[in-house]
N, C-alpha and C. Protein backbone atom coordinates (compact mmCIF):
# COMPACT_ATOMS: atom_id res chain seq x y z
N UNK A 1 89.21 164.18 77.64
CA UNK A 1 88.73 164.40 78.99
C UNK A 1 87.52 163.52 79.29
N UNK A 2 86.65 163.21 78.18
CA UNK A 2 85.83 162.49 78.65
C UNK A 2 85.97 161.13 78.78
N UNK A 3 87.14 160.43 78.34
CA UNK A 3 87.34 159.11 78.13
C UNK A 3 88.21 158.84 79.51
N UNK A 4 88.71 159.57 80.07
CA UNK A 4 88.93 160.03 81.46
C UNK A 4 88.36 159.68 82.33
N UNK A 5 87.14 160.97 82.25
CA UNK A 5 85.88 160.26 83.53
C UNK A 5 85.42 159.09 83.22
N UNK A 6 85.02 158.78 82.43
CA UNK A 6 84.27 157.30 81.48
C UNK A 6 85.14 156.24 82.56
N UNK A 7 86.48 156.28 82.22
CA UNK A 7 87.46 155.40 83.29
C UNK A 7 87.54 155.42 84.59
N UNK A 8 87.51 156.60 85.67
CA UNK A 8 87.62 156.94 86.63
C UNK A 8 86.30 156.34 87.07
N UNK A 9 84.99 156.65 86.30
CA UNK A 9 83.52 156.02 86.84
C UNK A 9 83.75 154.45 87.21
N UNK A 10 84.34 154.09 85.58
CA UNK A 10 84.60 152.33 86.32
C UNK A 10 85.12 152.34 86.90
N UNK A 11 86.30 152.58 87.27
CA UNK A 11 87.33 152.34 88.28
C UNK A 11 87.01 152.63 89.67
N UNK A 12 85.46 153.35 89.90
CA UNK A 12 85.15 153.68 91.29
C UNK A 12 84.12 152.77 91.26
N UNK A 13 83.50 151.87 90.56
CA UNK A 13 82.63 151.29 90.45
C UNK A 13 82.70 150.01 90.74
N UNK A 14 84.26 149.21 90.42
CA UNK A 14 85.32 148.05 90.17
C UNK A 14 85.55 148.04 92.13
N UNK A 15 86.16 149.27 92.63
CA UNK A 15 86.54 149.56 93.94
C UNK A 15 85.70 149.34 95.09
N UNK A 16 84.34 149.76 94.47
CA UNK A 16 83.11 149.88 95.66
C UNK A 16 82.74 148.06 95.33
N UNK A 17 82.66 147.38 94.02
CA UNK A 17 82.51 146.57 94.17
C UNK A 17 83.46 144.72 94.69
N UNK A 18 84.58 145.77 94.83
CA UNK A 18 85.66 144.67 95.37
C UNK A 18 85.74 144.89 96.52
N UNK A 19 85.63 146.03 96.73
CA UNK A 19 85.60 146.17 98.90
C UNK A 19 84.42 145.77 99.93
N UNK A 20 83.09 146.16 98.77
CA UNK A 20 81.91 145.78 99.64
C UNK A 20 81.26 144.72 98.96
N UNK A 21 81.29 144.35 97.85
CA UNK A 21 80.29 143.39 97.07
C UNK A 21 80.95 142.29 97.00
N UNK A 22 80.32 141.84 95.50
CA UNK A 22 80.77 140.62 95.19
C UNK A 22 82.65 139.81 95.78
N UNK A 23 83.51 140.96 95.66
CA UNK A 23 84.79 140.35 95.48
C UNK A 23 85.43 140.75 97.09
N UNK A 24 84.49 141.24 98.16
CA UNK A 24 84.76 141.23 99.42
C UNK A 24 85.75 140.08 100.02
N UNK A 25 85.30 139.09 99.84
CA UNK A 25 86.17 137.61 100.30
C UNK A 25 87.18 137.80 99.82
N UNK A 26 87.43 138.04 98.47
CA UNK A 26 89.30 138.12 97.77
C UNK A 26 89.92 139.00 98.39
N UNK A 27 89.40 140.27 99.01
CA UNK A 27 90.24 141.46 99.44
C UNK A 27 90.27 141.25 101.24
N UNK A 28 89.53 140.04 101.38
CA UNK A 28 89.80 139.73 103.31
C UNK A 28 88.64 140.25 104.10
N UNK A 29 87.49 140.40 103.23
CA UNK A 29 86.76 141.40 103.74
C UNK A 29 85.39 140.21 103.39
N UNK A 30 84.61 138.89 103.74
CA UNK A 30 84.52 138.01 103.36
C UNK A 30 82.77 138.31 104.43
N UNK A 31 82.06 136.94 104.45
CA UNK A 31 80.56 137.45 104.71
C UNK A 31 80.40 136.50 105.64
N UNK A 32 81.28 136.67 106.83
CA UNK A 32 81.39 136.07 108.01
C UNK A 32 80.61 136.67 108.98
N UNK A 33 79.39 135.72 109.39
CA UNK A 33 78.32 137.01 110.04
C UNK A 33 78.39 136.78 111.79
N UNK A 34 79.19 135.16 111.62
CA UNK A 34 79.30 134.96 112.97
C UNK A 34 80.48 135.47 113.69
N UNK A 35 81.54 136.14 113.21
CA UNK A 35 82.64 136.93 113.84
C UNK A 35 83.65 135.51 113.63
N UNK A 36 83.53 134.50 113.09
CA UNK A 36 84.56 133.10 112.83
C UNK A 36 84.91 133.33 111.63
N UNK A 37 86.07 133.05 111.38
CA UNK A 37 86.38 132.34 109.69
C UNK A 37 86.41 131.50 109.67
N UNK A 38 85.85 130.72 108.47
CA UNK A 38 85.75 129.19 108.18
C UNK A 38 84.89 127.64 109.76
N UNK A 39 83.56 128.82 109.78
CA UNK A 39 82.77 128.05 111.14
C UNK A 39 83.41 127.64 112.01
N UNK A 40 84.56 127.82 112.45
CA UNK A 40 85.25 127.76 113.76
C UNK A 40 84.70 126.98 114.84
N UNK A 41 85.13 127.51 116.33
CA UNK A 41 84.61 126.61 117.68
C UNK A 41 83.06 127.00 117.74
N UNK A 42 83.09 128.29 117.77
CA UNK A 42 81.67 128.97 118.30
C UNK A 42 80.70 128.57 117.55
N UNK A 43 79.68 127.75 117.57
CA UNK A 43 78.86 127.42 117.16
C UNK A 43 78.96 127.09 115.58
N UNK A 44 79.84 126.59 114.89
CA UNK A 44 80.31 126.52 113.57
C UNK A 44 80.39 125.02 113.28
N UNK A 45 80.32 124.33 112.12
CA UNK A 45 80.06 123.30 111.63
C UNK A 45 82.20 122.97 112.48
N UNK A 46 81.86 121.73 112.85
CA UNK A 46 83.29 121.45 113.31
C UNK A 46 84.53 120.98 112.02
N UNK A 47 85.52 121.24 112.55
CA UNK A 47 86.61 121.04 111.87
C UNK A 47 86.83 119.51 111.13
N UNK A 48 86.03 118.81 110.01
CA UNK A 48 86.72 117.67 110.09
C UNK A 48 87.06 117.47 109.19
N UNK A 49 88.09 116.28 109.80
CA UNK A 49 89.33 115.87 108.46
C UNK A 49 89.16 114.07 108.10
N UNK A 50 89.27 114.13 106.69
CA UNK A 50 89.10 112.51 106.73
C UNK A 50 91.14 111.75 106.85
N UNK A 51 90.72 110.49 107.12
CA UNK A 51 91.79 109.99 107.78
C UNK A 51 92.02 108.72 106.93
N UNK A 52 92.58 108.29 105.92
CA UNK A 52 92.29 107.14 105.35
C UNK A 52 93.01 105.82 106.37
N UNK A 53 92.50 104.39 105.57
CA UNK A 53 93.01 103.46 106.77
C UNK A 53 94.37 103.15 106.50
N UNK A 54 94.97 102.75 107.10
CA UNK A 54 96.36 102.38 106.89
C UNK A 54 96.61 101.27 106.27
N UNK A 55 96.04 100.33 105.63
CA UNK A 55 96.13 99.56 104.89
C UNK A 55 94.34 99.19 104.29
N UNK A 56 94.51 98.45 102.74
CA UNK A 56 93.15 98.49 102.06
C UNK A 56 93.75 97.41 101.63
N UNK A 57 92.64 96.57 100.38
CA UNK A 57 93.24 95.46 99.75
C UNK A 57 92.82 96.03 98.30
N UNK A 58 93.86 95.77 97.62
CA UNK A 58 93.34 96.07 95.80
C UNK A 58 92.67 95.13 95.29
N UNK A 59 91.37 96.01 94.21
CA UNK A 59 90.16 95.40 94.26
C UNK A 59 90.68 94.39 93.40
N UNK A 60 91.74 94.91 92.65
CA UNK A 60 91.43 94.53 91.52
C UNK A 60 93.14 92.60 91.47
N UNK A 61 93.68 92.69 92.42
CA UNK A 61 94.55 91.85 92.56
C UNK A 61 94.66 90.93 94.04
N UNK A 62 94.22 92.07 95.00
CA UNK A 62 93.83 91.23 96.20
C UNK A 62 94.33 91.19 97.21
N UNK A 63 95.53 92.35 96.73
CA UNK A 63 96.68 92.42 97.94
C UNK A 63 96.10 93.24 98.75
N UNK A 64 96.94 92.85 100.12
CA UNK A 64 97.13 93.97 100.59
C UNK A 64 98.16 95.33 100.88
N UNK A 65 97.18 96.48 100.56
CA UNK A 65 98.33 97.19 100.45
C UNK A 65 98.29 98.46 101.62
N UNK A 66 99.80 99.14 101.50
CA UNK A 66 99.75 100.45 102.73
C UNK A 66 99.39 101.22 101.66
N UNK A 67 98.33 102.17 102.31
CA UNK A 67 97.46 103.57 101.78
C UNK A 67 98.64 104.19 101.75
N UNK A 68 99.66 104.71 102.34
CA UNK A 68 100.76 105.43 102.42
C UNK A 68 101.20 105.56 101.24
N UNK A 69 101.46 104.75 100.45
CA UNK A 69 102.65 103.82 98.95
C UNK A 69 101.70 103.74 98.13
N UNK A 70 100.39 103.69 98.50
CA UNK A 70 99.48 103.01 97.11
C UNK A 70 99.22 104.23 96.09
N UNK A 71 99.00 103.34 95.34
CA UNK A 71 98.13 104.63 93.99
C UNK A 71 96.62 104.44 94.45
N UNK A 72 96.01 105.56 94.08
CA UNK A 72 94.98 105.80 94.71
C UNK A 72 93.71 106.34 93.57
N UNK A 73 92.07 106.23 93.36
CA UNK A 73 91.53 106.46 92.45
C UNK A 73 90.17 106.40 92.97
N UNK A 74 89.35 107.52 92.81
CA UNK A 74 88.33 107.81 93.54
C UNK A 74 87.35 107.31 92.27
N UNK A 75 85.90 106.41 92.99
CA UNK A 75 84.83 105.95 91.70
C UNK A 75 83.72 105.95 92.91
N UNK A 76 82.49 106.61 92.20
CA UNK A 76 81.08 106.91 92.50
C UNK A 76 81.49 107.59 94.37
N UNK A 77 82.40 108.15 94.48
CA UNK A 77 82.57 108.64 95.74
C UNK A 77 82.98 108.41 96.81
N UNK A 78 84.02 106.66 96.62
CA UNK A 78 84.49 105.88 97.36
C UNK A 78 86.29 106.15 96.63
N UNK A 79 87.20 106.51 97.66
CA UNK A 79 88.27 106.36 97.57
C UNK A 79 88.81 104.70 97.88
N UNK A 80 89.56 104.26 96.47
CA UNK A 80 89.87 102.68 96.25
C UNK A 80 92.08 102.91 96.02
N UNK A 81 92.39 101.90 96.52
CA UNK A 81 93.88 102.11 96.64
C UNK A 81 94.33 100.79 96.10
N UNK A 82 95.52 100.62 95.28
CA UNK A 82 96.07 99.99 94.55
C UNK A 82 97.63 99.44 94.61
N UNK A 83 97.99 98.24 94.18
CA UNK A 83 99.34 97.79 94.78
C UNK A 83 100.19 98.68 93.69
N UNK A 84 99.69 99.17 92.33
CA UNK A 84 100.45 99.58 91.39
C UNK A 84 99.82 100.32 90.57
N UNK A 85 100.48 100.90 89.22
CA UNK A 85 100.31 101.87 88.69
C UNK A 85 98.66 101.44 87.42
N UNK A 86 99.66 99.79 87.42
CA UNK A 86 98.58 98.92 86.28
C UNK A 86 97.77 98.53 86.82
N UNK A 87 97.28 98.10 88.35
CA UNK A 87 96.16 97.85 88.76
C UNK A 87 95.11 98.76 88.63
N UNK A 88 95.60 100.00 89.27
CA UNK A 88 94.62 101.46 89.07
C UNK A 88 94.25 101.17 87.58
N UNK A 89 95.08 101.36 86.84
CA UNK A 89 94.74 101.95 85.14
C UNK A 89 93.51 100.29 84.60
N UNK A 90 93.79 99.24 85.31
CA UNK A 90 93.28 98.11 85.11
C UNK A 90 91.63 98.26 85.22
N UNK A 91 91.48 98.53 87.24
CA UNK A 91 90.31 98.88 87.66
C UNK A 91 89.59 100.35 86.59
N UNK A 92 90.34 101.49 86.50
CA UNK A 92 89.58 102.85 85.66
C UNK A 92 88.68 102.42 84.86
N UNK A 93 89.43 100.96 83.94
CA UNK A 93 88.73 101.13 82.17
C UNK A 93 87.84 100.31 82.37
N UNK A 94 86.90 99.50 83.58
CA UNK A 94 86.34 98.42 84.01
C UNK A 94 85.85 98.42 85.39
N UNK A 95 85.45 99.52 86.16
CA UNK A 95 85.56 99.25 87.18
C UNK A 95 84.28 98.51 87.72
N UNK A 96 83.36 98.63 87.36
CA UNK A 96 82.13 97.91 88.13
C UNK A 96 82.75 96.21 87.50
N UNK A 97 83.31 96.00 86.75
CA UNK A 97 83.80 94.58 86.77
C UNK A 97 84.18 93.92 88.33
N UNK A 98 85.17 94.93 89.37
CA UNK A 98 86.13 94.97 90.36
C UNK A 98 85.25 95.34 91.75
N UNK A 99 84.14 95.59 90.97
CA UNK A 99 83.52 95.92 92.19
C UNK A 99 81.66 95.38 92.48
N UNK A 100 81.71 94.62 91.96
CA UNK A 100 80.52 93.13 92.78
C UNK A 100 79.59 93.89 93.60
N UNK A 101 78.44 93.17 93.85
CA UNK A 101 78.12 93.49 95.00
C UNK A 101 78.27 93.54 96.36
N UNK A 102 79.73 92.08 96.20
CA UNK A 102 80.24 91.78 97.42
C UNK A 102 81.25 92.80 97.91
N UNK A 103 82.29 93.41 96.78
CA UNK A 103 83.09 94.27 96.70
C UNK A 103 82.40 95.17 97.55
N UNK A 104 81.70 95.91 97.13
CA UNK A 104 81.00 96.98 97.47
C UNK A 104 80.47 96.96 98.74
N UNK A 105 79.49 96.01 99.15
CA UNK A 105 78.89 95.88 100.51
C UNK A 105 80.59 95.79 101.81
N UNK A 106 81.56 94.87 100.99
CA UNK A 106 82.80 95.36 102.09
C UNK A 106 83.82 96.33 102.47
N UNK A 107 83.73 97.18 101.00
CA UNK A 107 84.20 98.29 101.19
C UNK A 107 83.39 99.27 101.77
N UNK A 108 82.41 99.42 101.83
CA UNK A 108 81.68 100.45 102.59
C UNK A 108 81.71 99.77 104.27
N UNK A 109 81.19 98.70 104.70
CA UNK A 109 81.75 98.34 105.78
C UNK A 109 82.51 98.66 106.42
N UNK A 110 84.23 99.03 105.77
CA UNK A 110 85.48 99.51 106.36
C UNK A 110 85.04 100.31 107.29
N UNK A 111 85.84 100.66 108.24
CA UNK A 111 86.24 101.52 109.43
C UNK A 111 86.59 102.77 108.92
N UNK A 112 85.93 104.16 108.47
CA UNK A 112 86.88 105.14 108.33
C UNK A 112 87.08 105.91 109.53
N UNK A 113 88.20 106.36 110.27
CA UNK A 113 88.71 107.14 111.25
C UNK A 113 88.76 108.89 110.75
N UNK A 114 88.14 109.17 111.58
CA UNK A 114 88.09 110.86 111.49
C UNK A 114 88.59 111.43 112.54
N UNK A 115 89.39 112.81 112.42
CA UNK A 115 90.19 113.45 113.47
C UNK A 115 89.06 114.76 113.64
């Protein structure tokens, strides 16, 4: 009997803390103070989406390629796109080789489009 209550205590303890506490958000019940989910229209950080360009040139060969088809490989926070599987794996093991100062000053340059 006592290993009983012992259980029933957690188990009311687990309940109060998944409905009102910590695990509120998992059960839909989340700490939305402005009446929005996820900052919405009403005064909420806006919706944005990044848009990559429709074509890039690989750093590492020179082509140009469609973002659509390319292999793709994110370094120091710049998304870089590739004609092939061996260019990517080329640029990974070397990349500040591929990327100059000139590299760099023109890839940040690019145009990114946001919706």
């Amino acid at each position: 009997m006592e290993a009983l209550l012992y259980f029933a205590l957690w188990a009311g303890l687990f309940f109060l803390m998944m409905r009102f506490g910590c695990g509120a958000h998992v059960m839909g019940h989340g700490h939305q103070h402005s009446g929005t989910a996820g900052g919405g229209e009403k005064g909420g950080a806006p919706n944005v989406k990044w848009l990559p360009p429709t074509t890039d040139i690989d750093p590492v060969c020179g082509k140009t390629v469609q973002t659509a088809e390319a292999k793709s490989a994110v370094h120091d926070g710049t998304v870089y796109y590739f004609c092939s599987r061996d260019c990517r794996e080329i640029f990974e093991a070397a990349p500040t080789q591929y990327l100059g100062s000139d590299a760099k000053a023109q890839h940040s340059q690019k145009e990114h489009r946001h919706a």
